[in-house]
N, C-alpha and C. Protein backbone atom coordinates (compact mmCIF):
# COMPACT_ATOMS: atom_id res chain seq x y z
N UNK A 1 -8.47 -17.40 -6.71
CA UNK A 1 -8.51 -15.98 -6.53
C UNK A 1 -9.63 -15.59 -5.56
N UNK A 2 -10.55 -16.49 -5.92
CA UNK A 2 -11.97 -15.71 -4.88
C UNK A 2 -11.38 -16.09 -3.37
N UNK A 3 -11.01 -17.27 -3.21
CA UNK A 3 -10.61 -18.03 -1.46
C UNK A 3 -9.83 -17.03 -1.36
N UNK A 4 -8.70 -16.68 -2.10
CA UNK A 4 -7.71 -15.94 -1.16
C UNK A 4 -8.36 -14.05 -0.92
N UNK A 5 -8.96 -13.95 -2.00
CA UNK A 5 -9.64 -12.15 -1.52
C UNK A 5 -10.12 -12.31 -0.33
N UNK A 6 -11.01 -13.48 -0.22
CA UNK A 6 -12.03 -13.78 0.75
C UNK A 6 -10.89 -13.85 2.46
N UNK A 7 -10.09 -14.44 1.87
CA UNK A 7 -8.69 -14.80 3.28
C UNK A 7 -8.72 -13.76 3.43
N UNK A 8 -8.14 -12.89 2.58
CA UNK A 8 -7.40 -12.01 2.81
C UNK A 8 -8.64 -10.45 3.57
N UNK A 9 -9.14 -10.44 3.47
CA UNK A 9 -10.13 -9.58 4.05
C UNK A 9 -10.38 -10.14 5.51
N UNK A 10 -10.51 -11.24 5.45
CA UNK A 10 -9.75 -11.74 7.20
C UNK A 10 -9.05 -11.15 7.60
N UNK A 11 -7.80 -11.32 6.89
CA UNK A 11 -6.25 -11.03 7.72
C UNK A 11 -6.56 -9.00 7.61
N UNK A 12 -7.20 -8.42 6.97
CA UNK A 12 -7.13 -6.77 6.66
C UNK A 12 -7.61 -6.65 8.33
N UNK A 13 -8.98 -7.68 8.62
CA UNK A 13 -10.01 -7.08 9.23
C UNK A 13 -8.90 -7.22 10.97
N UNK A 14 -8.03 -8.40 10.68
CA UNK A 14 -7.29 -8.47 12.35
C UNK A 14 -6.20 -7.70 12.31
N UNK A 15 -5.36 -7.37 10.98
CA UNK A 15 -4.31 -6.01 11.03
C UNK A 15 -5.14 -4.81 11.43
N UNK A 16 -5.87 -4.57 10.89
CA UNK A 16 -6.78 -3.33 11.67
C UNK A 16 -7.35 -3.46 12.99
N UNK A 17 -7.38 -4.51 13.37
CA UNK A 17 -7.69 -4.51 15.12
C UNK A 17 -6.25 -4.09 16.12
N UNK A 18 -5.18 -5.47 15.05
CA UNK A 18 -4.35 -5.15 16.25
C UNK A 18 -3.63 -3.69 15.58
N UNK A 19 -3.86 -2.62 15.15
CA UNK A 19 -3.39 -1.48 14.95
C UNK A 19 -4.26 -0.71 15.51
N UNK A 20 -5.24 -0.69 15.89
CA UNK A 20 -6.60 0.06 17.07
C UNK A 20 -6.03 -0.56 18.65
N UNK A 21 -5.16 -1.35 18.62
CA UNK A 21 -5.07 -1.96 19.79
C UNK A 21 -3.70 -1.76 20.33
N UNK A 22 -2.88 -1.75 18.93
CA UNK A 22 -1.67 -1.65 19.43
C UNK A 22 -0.79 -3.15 19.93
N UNK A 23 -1.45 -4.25 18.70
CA UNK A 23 -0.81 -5.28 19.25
C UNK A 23 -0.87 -5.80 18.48
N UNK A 24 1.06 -6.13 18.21
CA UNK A 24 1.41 -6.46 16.95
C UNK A 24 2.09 -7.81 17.10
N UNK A 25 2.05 -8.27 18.41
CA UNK A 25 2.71 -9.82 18.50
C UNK A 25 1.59 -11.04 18.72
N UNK A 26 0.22 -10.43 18.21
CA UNK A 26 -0.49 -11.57 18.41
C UNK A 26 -0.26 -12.53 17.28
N UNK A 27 -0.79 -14.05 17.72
CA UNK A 27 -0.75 -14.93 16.80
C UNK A 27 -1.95 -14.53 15.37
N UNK A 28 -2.41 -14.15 16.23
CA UNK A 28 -3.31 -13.68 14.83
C UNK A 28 -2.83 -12.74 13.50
N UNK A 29 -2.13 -11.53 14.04
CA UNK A 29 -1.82 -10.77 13.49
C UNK A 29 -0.59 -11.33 12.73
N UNK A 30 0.45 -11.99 13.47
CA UNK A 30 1.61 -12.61 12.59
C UNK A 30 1.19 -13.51 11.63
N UNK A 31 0.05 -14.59 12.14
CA UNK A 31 -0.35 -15.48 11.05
C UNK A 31 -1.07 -14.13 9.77
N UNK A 32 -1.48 -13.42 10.05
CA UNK A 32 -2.03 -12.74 8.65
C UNK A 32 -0.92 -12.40 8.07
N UNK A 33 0.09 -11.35 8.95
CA UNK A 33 1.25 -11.66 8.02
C UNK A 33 2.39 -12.39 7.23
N UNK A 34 1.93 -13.94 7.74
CA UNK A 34 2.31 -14.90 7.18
C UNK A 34 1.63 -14.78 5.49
N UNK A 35 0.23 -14.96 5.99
CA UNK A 35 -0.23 -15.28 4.83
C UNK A 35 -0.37 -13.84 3.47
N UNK A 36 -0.01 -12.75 4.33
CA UNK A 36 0.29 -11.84 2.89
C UNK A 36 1.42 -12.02 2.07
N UNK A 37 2.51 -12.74 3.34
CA UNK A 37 3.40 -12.77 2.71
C UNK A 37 3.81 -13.28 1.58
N UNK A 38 3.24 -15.05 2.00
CA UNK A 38 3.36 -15.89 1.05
C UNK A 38 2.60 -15.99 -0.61
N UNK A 39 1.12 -15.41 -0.01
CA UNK A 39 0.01 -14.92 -1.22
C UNK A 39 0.60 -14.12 -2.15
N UNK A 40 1.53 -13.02 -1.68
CA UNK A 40 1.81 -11.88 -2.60
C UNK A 40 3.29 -13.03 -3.68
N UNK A 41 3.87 -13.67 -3.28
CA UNK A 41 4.60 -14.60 -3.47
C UNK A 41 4.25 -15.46 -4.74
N UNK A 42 2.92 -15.74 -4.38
CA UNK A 42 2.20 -17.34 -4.94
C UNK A 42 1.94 -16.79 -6.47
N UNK A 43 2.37 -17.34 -7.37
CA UNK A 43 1.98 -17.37 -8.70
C UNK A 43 0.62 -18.31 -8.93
N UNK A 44 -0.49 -17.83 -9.60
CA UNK A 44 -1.50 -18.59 -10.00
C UNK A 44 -1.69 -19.21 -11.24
N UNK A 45 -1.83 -19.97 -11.30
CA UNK A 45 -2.17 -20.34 -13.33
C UNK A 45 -3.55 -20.38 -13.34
N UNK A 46 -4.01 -18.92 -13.40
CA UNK A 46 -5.30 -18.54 -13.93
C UNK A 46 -5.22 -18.90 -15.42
N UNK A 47 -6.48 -19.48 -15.87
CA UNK A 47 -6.50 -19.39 -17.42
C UNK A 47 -6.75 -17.80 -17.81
N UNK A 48 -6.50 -17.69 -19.30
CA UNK A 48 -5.86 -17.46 -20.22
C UNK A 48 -7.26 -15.83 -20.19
N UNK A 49 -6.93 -14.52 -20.05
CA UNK A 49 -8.05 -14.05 -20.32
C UNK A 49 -9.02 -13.83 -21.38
N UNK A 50 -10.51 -13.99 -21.31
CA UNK A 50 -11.42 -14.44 -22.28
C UNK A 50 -12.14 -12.68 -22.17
N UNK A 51 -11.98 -11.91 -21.35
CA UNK A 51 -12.29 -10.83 -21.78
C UNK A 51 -11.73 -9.68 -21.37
N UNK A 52 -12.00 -8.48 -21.71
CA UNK A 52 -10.97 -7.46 -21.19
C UNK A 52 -11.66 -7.08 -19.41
N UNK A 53 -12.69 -7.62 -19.17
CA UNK A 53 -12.75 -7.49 -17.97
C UNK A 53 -12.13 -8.63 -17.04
N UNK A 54 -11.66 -9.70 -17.49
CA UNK A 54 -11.02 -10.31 -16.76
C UNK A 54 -9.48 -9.93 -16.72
N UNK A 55 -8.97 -9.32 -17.77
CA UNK A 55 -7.63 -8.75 -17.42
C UNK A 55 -7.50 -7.61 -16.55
N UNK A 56 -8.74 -6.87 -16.53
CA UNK A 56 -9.15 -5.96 -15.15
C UNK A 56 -9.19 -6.42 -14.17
N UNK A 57 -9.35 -7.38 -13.50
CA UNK A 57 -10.10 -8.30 -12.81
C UNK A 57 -7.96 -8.75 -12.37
N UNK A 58 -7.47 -8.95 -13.35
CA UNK A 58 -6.48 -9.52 -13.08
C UNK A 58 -5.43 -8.71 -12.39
N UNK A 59 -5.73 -7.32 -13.39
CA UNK A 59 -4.59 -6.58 -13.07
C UNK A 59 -4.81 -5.92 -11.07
N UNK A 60 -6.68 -5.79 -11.15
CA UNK A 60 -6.91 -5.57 -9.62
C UNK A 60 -6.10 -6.33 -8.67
N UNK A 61 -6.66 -7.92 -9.00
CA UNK A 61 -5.78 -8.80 -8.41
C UNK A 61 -4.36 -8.32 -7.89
N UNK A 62 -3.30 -8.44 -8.86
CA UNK A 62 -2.31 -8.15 -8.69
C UNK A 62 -1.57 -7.37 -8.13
N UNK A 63 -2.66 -5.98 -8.36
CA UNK A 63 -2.55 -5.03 -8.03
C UNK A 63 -2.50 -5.30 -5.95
N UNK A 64 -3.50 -5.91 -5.43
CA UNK A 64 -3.90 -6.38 -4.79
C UNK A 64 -2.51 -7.68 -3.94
N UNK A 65 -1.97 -7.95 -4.55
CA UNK A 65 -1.18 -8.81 -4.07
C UNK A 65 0.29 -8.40 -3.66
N UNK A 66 0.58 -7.55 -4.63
CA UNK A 66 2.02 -6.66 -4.57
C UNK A 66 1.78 -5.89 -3.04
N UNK A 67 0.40 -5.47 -3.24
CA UNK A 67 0.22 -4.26 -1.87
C UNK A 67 -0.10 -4.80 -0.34
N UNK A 68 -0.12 -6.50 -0.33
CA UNK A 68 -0.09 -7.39 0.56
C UNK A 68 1.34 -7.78 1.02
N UNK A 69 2.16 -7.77 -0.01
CA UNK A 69 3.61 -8.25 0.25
C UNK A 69 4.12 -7.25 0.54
N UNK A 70 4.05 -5.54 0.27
CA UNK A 70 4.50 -4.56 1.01
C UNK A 70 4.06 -4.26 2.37
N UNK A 71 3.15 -4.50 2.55
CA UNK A 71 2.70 -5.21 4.15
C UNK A 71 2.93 -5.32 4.76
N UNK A 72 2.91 -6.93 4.72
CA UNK A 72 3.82 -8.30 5.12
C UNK A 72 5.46 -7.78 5.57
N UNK A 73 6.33 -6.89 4.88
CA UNK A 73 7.27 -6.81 4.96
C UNK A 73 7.51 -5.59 5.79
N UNK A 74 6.64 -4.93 6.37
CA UNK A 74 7.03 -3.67 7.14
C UNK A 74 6.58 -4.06 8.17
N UNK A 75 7.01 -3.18 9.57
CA UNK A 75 7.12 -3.48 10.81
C UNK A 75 6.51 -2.26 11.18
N UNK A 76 5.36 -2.88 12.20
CA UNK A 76 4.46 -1.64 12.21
C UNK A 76 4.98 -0.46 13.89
N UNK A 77 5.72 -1.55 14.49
CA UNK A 77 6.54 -0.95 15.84
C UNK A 77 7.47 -0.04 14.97
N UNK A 78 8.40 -0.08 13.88
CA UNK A 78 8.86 0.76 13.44
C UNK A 78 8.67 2.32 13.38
N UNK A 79 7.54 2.22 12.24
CA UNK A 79 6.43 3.59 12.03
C UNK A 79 5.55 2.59 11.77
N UNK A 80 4.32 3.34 12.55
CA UNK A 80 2.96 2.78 12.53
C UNK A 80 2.23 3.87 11.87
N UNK A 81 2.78 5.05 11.36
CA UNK A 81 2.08 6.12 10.52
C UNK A 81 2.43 5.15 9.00
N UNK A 82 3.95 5.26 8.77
CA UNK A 82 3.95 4.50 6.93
C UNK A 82 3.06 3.25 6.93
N UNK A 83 3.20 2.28 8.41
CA UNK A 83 2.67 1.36 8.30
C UNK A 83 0.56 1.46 7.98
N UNK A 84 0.08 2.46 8.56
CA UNK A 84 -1.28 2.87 8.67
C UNK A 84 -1.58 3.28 7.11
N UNK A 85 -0.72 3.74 6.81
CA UNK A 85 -0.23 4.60 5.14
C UNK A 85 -1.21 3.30 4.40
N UNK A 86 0.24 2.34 4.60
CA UNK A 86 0.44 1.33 3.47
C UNK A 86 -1.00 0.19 3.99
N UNK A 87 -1.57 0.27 4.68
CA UNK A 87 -2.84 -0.21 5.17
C UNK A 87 -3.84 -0.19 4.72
N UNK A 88 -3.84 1.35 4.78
CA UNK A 88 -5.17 2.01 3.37
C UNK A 88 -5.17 1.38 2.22
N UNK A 89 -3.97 1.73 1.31
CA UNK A 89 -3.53 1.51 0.39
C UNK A 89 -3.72 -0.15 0.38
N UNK A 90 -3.59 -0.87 1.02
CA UNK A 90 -3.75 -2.32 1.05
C UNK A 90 -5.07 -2.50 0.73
N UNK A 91 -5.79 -1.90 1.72
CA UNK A 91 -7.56 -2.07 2.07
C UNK A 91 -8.05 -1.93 0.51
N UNK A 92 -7.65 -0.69 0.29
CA UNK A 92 -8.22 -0.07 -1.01
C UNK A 92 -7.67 -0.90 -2.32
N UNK A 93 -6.89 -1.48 -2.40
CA UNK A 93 -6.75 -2.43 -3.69
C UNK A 93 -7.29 -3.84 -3.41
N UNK A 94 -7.50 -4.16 -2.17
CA UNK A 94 -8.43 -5.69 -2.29
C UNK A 94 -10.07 -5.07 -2.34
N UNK A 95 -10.31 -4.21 -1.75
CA UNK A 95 -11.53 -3.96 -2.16
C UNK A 95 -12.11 -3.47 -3.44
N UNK A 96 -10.97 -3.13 -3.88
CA UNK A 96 -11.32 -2.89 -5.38
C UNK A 96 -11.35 -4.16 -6.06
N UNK A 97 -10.54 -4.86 -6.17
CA UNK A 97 -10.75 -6.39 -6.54
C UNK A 97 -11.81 -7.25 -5.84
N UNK A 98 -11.85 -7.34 -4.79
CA UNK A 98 -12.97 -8.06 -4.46
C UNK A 98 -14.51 -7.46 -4.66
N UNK A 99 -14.99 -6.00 -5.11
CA UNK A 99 -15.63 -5.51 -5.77
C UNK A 99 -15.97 -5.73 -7.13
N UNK A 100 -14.88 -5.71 -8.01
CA UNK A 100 -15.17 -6.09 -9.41
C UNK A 100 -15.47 -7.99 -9.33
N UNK A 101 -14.53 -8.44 -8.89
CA UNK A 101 -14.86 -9.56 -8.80
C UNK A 101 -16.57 -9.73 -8.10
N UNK A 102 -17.23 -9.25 -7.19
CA UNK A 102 -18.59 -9.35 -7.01
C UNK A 102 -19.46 -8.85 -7.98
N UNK A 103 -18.99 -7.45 -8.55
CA UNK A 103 -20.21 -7.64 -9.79
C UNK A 103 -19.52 -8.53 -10.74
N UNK A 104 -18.69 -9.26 -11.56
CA UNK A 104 -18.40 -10.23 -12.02
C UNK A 104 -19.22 -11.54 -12.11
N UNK A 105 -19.44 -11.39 -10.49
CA UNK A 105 -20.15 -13.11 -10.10
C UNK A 105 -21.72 -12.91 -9.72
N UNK A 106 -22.15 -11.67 -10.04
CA UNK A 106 -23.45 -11.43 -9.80
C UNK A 106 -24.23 -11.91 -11.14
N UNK A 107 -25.52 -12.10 -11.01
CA UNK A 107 -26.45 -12.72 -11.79
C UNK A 107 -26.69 -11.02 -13.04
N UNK A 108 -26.84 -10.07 -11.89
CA UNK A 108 -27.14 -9.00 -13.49
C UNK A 108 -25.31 -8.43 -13.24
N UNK A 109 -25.00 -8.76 -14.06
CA UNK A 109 -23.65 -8.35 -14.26
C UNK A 109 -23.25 -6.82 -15.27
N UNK A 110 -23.96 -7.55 -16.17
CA UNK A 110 -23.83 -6.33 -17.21
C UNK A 110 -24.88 -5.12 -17.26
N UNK A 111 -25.62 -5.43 -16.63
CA UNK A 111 -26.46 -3.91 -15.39
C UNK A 111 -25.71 -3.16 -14.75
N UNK A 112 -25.55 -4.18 -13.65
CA UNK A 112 -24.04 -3.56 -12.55
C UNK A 112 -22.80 -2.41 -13.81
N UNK A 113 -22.50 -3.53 -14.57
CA UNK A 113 -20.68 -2.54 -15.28
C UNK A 113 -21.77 -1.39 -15.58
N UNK A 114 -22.84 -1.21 -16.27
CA UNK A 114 -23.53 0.33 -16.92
C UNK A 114 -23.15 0.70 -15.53
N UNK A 115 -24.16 0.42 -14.67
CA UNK A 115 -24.46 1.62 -13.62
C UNK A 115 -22.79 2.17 -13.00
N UNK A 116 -21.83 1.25 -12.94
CA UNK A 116 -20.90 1.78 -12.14
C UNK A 116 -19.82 2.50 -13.10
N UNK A 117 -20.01 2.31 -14.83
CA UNK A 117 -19.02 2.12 -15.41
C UNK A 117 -19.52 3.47 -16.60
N UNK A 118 -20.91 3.37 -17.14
CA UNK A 118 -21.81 4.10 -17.64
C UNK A 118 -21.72 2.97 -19.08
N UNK A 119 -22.56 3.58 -20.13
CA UNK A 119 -22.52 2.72 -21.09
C UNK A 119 -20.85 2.62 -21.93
């Protein structure tokens, strides 16, 4: 889960170039949409959740993966407005996951959930 957030904020950061650029046949840009494609695809055998923040953690994920494969599957020469739409909406569910997942893996963890979460 962490390698692919981590990928995948790659592939956000070159869909957002070639959509500032207007260039949607680079190798770069198709390989990211390769790889949303297949990611949103890929079943994981995460173990088993041990707390209710990891089923948060999971559901972000997921959340996160569905909105990669809607992506992946639109054509941004089509409409590049739904496509810009569904971009946000992309951005904003891996960063939400790759957020929880960082205070997760931080040393004061349960500092972090107060301050962002309250007691």
């Amino acid at each position: 889960m962490v390698k692919t957030l981590f990928i995948a904020r790659e592939g956000l950061l070159i869909t957002e170039d070639a959509m500032k650029n207007k260039d949607y046949s680079s190798t770069s840009f198709q390989d990211s949409k390769d790889f949303f494609r297949v990611t949103a695809k890929f079943e994981s055998m995460a173990p088993v959740a041990q707390h209710p923040r990891d089923i948060t953690l999971s559901t972000l994920y997921d959340k996160a993966r569905t909105s990669w494969g809607k992506l992946a599957a639109m054509d941004p020469e089509q409409d590049e407005a739904a496509f810009a739409e569904m971009y946000k909406t992309t951005r904003t569910d891996a960063n939400n996951a790759m957020g929880l997942l960082n205070v997760l893996l931080s040393t004061n963890e349960e500092e972090r959930i107060k301050e962002i979460y309250g007691e």
